[in-house]
N, C-alpha and C. Protein backbone atom coordinates (compact mmCIF):
# COMPACT_ATOMS: atom_id res chain seq x y z
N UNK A 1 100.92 73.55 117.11
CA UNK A 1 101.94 73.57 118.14
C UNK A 1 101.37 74.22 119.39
N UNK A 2 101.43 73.87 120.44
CA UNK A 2 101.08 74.41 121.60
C UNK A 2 101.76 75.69 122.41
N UNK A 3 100.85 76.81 122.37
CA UNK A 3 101.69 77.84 122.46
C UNK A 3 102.85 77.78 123.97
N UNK A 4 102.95 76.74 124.80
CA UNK A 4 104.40 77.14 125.51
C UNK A 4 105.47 76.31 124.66
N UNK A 5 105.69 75.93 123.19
CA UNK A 5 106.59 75.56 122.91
C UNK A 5 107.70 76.36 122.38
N UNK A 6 108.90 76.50 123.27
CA UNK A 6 109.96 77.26 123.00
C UNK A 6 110.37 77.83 121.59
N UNK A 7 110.43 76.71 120.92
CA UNK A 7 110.66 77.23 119.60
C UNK A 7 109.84 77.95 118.21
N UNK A 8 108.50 78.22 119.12
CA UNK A 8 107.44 78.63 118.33
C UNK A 8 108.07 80.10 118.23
N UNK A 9 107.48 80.03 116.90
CA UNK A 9 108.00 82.11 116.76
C UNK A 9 106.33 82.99 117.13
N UNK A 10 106.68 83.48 118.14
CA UNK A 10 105.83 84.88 118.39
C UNK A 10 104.60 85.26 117.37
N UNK A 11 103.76 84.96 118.00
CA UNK A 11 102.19 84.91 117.53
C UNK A 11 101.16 85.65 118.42
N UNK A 12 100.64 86.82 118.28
CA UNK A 12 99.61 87.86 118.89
C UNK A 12 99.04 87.36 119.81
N UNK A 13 98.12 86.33 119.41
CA UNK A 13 97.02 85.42 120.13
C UNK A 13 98.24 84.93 120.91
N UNK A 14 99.22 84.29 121.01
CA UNK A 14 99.63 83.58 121.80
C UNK A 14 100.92 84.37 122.80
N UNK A 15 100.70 85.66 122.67
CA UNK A 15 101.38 86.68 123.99
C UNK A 15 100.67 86.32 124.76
N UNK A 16 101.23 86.14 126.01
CA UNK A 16 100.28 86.20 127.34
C UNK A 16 100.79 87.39 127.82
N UNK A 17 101.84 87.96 128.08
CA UNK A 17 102.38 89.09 128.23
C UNK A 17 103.64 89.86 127.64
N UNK A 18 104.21 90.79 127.71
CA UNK A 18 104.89 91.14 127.04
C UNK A 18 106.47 90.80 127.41
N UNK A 19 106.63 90.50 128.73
CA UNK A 19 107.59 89.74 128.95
C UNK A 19 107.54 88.71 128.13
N UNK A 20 106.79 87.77 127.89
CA UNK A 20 106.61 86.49 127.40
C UNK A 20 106.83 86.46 126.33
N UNK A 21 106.56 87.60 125.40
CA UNK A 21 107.45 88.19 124.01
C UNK A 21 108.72 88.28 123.59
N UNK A 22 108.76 89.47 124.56
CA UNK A 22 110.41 89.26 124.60
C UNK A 22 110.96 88.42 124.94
N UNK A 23 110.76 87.24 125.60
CA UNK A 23 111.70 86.17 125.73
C UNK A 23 111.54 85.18 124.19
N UNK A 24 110.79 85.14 123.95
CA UNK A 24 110.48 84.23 122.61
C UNK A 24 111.19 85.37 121.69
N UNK A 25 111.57 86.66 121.69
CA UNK A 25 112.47 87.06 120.58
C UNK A 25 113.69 86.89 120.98
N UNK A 26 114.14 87.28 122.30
CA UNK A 26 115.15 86.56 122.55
C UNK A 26 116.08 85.16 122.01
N UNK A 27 114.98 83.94 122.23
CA UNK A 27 115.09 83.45 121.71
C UNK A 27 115.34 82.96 120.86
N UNK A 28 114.63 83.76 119.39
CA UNK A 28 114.98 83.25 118.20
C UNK A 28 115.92 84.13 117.67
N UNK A 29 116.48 85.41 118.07
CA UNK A 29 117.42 86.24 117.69
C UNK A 29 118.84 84.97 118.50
N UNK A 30 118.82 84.42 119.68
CA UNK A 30 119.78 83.61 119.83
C UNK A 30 120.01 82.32 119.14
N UNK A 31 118.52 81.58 118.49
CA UNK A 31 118.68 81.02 118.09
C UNK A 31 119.00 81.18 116.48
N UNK A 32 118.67 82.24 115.92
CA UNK A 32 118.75 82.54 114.51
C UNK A 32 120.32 83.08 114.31
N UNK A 33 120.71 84.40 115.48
CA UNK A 33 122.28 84.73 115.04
C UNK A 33 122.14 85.85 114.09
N UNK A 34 121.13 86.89 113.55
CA UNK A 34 121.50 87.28 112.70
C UNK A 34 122.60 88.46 112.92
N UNK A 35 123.13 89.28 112.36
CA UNK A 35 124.04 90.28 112.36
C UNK A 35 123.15 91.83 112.32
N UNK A 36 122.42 91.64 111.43
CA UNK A 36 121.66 93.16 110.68
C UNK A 36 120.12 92.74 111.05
N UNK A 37 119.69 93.57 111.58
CA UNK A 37 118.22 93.63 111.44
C UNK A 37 117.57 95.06 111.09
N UNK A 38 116.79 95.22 109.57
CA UNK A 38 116.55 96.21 109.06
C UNK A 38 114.88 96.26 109.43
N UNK A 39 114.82 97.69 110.00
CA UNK A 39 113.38 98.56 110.26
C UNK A 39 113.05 99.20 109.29
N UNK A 40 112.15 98.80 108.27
CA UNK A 40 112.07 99.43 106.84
C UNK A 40 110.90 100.52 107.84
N UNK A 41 110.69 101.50 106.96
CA UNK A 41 109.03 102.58 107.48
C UNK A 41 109.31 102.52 109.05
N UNK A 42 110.47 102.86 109.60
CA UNK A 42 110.76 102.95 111.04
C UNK A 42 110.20 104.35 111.46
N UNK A 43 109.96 105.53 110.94
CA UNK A 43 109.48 106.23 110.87
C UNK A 43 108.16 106.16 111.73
N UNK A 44 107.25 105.55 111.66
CA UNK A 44 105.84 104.85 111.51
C UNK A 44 105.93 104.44 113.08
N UNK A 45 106.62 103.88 113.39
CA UNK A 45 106.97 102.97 115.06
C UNK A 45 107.26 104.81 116.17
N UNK A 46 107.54 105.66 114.86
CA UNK A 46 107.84 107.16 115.97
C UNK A 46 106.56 107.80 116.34
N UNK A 47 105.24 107.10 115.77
CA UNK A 47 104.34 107.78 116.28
C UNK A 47 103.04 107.44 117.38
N UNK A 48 103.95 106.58 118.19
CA UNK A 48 103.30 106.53 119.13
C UNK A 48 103.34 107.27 120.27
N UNK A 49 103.08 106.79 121.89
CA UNK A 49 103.20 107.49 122.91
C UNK A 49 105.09 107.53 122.81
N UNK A 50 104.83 108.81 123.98
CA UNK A 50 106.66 109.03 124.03
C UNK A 50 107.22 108.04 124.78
N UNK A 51 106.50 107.16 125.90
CA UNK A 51 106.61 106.34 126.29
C UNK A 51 107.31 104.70 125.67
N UNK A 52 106.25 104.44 124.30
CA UNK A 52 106.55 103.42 123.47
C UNK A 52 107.58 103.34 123.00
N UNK A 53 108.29 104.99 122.45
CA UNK A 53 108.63 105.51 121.69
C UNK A 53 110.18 105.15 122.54
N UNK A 54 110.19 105.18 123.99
CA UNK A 54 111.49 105.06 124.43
C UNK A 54 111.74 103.36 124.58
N UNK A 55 110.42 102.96 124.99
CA UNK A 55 110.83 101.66 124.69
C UNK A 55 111.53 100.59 123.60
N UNK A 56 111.40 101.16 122.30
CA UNK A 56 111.52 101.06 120.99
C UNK A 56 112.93 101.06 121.18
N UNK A 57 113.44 102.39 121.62
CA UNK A 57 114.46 102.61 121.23
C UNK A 57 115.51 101.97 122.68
N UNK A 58 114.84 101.54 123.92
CA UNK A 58 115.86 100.81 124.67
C UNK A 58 115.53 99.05 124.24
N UNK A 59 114.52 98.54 123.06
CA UNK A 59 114.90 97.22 122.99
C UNK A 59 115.92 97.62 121.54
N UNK A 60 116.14 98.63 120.91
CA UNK A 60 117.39 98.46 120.08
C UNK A 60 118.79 98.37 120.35
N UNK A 61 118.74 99.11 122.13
CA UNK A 61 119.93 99.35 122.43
C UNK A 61 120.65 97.88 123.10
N UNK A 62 119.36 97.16 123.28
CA UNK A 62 119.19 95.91 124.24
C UNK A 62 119.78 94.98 122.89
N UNK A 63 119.19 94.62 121.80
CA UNK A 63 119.53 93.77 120.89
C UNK A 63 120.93 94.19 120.39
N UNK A 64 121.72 95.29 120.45
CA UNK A 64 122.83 95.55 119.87
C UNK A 64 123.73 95.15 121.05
N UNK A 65 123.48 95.18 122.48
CA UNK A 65 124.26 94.97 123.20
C UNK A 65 124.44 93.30 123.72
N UNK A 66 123.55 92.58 123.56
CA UNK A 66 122.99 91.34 123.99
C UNK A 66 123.28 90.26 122.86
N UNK A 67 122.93 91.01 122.11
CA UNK A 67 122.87 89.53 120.44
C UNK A 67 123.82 90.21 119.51
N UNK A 68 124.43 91.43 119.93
CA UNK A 68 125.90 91.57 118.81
C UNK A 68 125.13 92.38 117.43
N UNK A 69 123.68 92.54 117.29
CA UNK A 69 123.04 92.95 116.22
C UNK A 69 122.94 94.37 115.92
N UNK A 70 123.44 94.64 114.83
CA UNK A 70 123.04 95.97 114.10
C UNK A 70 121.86 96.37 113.63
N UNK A 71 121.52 97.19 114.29
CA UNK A 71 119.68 97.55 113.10
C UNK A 71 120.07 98.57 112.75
N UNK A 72 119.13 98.83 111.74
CA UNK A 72 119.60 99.27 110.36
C UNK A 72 118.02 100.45 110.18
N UNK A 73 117.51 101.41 110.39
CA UNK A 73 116.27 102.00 110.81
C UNK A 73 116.11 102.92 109.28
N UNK A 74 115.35 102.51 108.19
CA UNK A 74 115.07 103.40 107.33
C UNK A 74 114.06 104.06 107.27
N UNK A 75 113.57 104.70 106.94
CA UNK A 75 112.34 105.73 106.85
C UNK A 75 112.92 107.17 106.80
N UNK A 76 111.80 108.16 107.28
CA UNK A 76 111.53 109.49 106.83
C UNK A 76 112.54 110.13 107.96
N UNK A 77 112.84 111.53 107.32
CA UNK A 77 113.91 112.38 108.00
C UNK A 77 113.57 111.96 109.89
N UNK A 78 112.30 112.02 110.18
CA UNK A 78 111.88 111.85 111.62
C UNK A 78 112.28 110.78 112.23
N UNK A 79 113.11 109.70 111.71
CA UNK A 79 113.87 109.07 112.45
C UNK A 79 115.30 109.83 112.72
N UNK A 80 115.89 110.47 111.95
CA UNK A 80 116.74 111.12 111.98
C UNK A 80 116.71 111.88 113.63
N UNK A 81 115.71 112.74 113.42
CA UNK A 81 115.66 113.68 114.19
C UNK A 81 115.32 113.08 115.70
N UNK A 82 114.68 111.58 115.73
CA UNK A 82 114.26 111.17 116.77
C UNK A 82 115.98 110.52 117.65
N UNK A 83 116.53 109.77 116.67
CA UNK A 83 117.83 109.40 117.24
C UNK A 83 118.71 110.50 117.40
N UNK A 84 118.83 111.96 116.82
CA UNK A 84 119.46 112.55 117.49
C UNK A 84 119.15 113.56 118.62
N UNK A 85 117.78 113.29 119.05
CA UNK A 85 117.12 113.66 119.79
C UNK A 85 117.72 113.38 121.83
N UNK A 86 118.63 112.51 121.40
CA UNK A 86 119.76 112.72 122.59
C UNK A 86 120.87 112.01 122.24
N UNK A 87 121.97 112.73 123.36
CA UNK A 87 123.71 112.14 122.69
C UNK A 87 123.71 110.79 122.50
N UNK A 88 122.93 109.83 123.62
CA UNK A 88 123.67 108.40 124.20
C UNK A 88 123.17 107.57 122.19
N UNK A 89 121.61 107.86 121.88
CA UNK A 89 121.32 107.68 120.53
C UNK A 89 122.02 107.91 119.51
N UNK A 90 122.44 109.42 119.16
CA UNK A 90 122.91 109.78 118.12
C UNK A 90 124.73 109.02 117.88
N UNK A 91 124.47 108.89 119.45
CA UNK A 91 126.60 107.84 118.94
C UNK A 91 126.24 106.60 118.87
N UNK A 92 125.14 106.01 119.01
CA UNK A 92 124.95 104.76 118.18
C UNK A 92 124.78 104.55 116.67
N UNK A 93 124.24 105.30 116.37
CA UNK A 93 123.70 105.18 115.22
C UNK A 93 124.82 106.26 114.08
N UNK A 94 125.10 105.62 112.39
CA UNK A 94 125.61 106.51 111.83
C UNK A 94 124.64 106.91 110.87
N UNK A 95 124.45 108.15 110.25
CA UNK A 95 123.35 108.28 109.69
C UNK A 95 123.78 108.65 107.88
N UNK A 96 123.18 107.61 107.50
CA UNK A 96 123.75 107.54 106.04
C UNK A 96 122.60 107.35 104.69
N UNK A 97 122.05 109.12 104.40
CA UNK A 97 120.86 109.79 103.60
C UNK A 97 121.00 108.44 101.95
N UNK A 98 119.57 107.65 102.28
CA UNK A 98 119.97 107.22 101.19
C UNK A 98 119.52 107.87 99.47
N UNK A 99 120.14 107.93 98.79
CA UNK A 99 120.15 109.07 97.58
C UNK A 99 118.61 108.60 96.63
N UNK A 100 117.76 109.23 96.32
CA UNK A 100 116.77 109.22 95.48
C UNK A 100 117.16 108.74 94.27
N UNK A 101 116.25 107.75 93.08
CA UNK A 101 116.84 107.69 92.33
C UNK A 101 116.41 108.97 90.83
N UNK A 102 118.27 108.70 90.14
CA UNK A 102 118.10 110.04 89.05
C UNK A 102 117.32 109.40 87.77
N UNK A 103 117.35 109.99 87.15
CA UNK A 103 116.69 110.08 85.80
C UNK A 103 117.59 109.47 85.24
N UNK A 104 117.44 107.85 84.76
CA UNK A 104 118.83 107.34 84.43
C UNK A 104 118.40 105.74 83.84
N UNK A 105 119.23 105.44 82.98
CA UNK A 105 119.46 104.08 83.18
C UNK A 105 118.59 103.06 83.91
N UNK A 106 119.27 103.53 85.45
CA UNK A 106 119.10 102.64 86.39
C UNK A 106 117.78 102.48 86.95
N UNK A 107 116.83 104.27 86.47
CA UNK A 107 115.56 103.85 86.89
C UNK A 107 114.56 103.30 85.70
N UNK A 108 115.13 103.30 84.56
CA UNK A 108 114.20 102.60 83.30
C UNK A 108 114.36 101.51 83.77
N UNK A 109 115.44 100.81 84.29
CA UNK A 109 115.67 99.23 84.56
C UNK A 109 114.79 98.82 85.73
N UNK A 110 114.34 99.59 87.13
CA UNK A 110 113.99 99.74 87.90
C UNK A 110 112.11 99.94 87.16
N UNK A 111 111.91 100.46 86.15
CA UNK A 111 110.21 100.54 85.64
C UNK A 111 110.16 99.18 85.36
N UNK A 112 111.13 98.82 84.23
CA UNK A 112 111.27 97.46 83.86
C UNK A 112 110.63 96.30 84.49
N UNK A 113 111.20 96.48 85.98
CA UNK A 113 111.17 95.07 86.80
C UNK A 113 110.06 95.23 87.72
N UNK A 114 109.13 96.55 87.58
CA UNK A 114 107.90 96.83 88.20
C UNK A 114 107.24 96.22 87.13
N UNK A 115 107.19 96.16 85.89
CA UNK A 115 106.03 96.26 85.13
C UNK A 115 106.27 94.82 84.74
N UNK A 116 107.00 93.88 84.76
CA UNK A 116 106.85 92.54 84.58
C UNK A 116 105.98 92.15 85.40
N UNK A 117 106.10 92.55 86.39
CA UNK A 117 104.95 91.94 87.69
C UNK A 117 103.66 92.48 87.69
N UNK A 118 103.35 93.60 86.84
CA UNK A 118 101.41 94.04 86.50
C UNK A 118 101.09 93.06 86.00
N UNK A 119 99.40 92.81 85.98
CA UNK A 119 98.74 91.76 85.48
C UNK A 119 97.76 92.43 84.17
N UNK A 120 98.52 93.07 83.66
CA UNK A 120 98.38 93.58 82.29
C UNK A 120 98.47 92.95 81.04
N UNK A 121 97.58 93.13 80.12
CA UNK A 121 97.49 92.13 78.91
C UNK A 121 98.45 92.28 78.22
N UNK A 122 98.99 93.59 78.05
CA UNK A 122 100.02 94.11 77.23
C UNK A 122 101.40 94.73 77.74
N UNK A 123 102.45 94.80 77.34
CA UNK A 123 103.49 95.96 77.91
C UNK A 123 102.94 97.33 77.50
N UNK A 124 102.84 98.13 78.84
CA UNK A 124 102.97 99.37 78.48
C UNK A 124 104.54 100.42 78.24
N UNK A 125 105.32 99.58 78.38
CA UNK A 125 106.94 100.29 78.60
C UNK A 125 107.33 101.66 79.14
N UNK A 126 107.14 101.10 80.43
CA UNK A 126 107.02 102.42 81.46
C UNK A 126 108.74 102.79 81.16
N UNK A 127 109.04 102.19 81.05
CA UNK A 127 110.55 102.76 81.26
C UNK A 127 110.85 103.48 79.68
N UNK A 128 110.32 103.90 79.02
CA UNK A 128 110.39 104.61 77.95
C UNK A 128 109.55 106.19 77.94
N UNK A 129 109.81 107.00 77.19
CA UNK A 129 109.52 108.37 77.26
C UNK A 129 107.96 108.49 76.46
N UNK A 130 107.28 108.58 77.14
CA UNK A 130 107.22 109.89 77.95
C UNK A 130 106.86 109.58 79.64
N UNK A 131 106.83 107.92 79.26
CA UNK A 131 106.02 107.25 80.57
C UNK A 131 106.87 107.41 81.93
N UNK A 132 108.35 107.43 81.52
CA UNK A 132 109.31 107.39 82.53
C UNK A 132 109.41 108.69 83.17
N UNK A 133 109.43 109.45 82.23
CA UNK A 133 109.74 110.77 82.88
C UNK A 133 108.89 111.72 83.65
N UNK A 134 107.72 110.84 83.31
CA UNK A 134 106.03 111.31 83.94
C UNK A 134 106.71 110.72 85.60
N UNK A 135 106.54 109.04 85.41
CA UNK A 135 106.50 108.65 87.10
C UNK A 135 107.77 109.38 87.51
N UNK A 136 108.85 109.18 87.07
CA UNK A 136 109.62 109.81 87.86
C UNK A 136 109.86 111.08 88.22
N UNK A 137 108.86 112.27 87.82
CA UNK A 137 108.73 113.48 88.03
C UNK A 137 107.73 113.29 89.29
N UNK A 138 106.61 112.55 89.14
CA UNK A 138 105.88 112.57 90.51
C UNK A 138 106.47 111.61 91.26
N UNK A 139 107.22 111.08 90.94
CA UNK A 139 107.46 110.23 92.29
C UNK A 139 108.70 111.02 93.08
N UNK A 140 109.35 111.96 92.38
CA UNK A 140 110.50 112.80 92.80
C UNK A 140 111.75 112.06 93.18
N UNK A 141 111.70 110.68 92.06
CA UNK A 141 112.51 109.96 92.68
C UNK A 141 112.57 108.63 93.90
N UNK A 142 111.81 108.79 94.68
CA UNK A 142 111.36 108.11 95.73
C UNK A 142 110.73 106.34 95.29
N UNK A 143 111.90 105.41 95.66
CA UNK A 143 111.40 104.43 95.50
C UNK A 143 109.80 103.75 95.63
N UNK A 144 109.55 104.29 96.65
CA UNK A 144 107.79 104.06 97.59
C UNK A 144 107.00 104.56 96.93
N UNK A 145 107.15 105.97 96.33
CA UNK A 145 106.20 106.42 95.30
C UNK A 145 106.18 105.75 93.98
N UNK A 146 107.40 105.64 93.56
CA UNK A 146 107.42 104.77 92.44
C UNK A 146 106.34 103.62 92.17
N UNK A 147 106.32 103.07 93.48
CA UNK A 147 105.58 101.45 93.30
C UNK A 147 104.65 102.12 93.82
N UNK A 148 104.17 102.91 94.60
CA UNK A 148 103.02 103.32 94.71
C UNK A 148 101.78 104.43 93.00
N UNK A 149 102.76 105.05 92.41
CA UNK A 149 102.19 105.10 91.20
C UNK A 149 101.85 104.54 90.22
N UNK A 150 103.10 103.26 90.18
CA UNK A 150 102.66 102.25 89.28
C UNK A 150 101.42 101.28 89.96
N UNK A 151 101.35 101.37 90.93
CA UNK A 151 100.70 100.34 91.51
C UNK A 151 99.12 101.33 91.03
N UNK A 152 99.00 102.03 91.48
CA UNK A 152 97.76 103.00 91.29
C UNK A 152 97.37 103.10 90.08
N UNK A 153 98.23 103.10 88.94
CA UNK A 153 97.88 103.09 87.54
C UNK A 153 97.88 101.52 87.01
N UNK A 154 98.09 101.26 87.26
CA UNK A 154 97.96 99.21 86.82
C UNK A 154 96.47 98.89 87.33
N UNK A 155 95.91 99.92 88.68
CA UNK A 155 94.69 99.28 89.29
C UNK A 155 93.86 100.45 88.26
N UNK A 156 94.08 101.22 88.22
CA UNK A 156 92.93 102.35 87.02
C UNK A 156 92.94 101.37 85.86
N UNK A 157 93.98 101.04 85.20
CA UNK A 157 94.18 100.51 83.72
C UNK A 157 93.11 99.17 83.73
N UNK A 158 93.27 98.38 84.52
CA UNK A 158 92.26 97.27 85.28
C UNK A 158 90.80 97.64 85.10
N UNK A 159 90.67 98.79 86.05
CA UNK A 159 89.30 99.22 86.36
C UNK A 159 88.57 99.92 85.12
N UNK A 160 89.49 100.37 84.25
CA UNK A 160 88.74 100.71 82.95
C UNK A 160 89.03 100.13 81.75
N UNK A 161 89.34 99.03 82.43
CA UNK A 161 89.20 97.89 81.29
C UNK A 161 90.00 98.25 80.05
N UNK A 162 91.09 98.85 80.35
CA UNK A 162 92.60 98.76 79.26
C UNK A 162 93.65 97.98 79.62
N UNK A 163 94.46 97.60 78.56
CA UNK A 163 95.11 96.20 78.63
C UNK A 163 96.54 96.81 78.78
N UNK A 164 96.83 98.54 79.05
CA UNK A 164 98.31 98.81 79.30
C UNK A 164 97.92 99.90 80.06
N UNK A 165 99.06 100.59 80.68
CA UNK A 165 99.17 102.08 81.49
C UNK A 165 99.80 102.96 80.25
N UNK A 166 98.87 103.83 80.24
CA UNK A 166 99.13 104.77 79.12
C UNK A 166 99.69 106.39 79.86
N UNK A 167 99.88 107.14 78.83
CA UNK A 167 100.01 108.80 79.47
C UNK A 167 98.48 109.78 80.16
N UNK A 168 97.83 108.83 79.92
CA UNK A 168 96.17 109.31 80.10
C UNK A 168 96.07 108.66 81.27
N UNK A 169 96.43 107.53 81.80
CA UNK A 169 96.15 107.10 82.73
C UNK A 169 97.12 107.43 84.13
N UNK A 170 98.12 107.90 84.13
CA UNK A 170 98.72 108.84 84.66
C UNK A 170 98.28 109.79 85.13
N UNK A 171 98.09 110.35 84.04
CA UNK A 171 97.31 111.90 84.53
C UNK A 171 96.03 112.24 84.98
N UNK A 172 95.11 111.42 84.32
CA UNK A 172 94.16 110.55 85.39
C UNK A 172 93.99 110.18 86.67
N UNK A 173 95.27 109.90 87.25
CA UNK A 173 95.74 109.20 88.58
C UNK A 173 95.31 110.61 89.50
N UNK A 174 95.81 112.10 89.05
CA UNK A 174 96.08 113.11 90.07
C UNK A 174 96.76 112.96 91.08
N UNK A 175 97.64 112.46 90.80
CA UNK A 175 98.85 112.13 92.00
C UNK A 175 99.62 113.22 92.19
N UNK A 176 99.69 113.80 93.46
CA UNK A 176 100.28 115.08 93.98
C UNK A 176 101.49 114.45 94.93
N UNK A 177 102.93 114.84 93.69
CA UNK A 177 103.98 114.55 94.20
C UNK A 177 104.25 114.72 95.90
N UNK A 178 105.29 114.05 96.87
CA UNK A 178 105.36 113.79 97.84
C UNK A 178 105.45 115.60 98.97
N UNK A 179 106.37 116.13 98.14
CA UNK A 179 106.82 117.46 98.38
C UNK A 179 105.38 118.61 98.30
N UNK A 180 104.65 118.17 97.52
CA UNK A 180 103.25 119.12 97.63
C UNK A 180 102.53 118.58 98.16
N UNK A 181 102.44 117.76 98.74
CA UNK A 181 101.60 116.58 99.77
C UNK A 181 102.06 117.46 101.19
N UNK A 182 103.10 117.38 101.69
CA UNK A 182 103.38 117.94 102.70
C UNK A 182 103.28 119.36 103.12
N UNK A 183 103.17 119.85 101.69
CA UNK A 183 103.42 121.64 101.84
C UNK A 183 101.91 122.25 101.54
N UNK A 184 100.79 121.20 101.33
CA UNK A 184 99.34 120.87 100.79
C UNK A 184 98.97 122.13 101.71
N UNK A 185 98.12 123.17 101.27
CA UNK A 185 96.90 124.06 102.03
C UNK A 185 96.54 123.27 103.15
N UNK A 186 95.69 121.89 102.97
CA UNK A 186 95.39 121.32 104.02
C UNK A 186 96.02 121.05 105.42
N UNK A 187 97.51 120.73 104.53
CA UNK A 187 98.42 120.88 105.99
C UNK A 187 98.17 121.81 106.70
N UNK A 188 98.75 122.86 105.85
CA UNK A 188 98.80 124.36 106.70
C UNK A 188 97.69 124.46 107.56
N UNK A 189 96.49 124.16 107.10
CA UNK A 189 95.00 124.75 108.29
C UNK A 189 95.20 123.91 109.22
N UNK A 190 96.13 122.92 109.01
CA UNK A 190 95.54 122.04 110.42
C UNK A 190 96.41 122.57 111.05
N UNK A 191 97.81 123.18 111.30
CA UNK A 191 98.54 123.69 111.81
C UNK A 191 98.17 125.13 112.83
């Protein structure tokens, strides 16, 4: 397709400028209609210049006022703190902590539907004890860690040529829950 064709969706190589962007989202937000548009790891978009950083946040104010659209901004407390970082922000937005998951049911069902998708010879049945209560102690709950531990132990189990994720391979991992990650010695010196 030739990049001045209107209905092309937004392609890097084919910005000529950044006006020229925004009109092609324009575009397909008018032409698409959606209602909700969710910023998963919005967090991540806060660490640029303060500059970017306001821009970000006047094309959200632009799409809610223009195309009728709600965004929906998940990530780390620092979005929090960035939208209430002035009034005209914080009365847009309602801010609603989404809950970690408990030790439950719902997260054996939740190992469950991770571990169908490893390319493992065998079930290891993460969602059973002692395996469950391992990830979900380091993951502290946290969906992202979750798939990030399993994901890390499915690639060890691989690499040493075992056909399941065991309690050895876990602990193996040295995965330093999210909360000692942040509170890490290392932090501190760089501070």
């Amino acid at each position: 397709m030739p990049a001045s064709c209107p209905d092309c969706a937004p392609q890097a190589a084919g910005w000529r400028s950044l006006a020229r962007a925004g009109d092609q989202v324009d575009h397909l937000l008018e032409r698409l209609k959606p209602r909700l548009l969710i910023f998963d790891e919005f967090h991540s978009a806060l660490r640029g210049r303060r500059e970017d950083v306001k821009a970000i946040f006047s094309f959200l104010r632009r799409i809610a006022r223009v195309h009728d659209i709600s965004p929906v901004l998940v990530g780390e407390i620092a979005i929090y703190d960035a939208v209430h970082d002035t009034d005209e922000m914080g009365s847009r937005f309602d801010t609603i902590p989404i809950p970690r998951w408990a030790y439950d049911e719902d997260f054996a069902t939740l190992l469950d539907s991770l571990e169908v998708s490893l390319p493992l010879a065998n079930a290891s049945d993460l969602s059973r004890e002692p395996l469950a209560k391992i990830i979900h102690d380091l993951s502290e709950g946290l969906i992202g860690e979750v798939i990030e531990i399993v994901t890390r132990a499915a690639v060890a189990a691989i690499s040493r040529g075992e056909d399941r994720i065991t309690g050895a391979t876990l602990s193996d991992l040295g995965y330093v829950p999210l909360s000692r990650r942040r509170n890490s010695a290392l932090r501190h010196e760089m501070t």
